[in-house]
Protein backbone atom coordinates (compact mmCIF):
# COMPACT_ATOMS: atom_id res chain seq x y z
CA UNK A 1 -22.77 -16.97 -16.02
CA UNK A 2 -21.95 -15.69 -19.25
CA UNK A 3 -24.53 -18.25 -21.18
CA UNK A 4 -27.22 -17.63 -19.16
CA UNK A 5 -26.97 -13.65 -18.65
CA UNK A 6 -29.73 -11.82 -20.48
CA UNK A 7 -28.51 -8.61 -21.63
CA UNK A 8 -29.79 -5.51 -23.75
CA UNK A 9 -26.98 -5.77 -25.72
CA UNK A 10 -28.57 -3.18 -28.64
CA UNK A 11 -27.92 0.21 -26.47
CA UNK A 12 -24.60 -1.41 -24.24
CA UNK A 13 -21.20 -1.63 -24.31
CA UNK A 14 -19.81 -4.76 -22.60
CA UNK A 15 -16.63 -4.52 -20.49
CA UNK A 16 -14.64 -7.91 -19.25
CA UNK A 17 -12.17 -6.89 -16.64
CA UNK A 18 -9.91 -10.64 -15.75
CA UNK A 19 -6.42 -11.04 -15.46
CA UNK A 20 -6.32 -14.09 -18.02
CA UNK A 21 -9.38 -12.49 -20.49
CA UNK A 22 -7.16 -12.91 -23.12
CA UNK A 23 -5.87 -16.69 -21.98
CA UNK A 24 -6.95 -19.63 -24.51
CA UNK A 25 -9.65 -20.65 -21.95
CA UNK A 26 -11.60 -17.38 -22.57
CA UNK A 27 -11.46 -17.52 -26.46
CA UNK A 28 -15.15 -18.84 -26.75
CA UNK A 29 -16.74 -16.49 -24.57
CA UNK A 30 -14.48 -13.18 -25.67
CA UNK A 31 -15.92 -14.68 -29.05
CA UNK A 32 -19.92 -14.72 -27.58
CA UNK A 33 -19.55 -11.45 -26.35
CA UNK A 34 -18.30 -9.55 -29.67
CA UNK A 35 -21.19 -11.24 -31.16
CA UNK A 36 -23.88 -9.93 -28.30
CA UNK A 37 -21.75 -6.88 -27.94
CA UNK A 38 -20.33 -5.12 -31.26
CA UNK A 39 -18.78 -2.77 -28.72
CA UNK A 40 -17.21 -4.95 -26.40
CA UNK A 41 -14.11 -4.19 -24.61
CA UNK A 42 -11.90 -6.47 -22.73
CA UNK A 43 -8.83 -5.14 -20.14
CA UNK A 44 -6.37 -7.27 -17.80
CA UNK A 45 -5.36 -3.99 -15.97
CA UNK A 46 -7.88 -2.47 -13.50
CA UNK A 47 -6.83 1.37 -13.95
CA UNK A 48 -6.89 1.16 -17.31
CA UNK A 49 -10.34 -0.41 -17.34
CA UNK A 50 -11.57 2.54 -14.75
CA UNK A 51 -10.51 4.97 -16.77
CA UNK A 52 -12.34 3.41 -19.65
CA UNK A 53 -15.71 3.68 -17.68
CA UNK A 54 -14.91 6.81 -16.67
CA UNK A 55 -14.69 8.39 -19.92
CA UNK A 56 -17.51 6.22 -21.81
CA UNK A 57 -20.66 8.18 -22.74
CA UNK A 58 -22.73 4.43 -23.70
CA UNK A 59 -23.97 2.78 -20.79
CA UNK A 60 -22.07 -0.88 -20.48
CA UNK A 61 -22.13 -3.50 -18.26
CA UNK A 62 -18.61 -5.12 -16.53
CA UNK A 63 -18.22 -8.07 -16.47
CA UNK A 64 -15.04 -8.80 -13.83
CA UNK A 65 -13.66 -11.65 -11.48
CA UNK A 66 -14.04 -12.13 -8.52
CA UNK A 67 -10.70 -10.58 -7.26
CA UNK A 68 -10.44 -7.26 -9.58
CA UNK A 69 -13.76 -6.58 -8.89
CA UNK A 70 -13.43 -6.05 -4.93
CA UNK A 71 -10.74 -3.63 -6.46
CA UNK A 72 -12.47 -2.04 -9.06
CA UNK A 73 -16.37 -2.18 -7.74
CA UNK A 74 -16.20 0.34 -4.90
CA UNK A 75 -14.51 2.68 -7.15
CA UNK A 76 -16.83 2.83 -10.03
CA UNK A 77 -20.63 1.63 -8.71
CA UNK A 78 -22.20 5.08 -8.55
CA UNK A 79 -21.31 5.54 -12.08
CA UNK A 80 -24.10 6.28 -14.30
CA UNK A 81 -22.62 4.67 -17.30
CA UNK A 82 -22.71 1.13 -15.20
CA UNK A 83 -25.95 -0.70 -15.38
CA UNK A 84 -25.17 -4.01 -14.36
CA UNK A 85 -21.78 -5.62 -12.75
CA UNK A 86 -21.12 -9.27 -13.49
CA UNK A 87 -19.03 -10.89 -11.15
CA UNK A 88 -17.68 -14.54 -11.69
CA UNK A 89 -15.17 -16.46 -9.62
CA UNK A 90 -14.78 -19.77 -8.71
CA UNK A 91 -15.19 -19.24 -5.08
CA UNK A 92 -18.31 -17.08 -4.35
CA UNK A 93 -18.20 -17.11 -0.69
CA UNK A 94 -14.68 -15.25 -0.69
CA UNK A 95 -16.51 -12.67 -2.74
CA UNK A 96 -19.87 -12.66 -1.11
CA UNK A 97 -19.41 -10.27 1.32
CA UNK A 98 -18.23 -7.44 -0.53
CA UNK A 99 -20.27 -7.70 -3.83
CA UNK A 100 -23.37 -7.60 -1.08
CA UNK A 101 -22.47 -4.11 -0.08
CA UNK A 102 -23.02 -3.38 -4.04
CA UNK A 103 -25.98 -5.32 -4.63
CA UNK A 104 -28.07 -2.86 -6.55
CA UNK A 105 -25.88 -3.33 -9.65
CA UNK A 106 -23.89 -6.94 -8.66
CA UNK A 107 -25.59 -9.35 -10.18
């Protein structure tokens, strides 16, 4: 999803939210992302990440999996700083149903 996203990526800050972002297997995109996004931001821990969004002023775009983001999603939708949510998992009928409910900003 990553590769084929098309982003502004001149006004936006990018946010990852995953469990493993930081895990050897995400070291290529973490790298494509800090060179879409000079402001990019990546978090393992869902509060932490909320509170991020909370207090940005840029709008930004999350990027999350599949299982933090039925966590994290209802929380922080209406936010006007979100433009876009990102959701990636590798089973997309577990997460179906709930990114649905949020489908003005799930992509």
């Amino acid at each position: 999803m990553i590769a084929g996203a098309h982003w502004d990526s001149n006004k936006q800050t990018a946010v990852w939210l995953d469990a493993t972002v930081f895990s050897p297997d995400n070291t290529k995109a973490q790298e494509q992302l800090r060179a879409k996004y000079p402001d990019f931001w990546p978090f393992i821990d869902k509060d932490e990440c909320h509170r991020f969004i909370q207090r940005s002023s840029n709008p930004l775009i999350l990027i999350v999996s599949g299982a933090l983001g039925a966590k994290l999603v209802p929380e922080i939708h209406q936010s006007d700083q979100v433009s876009s949510i990102y959701v990636y998992c590798g089973n997309v009928a577990a997460h179906k149903q709930w990114a649905d409910d949020y489908k003005d900003k799930v992509k």
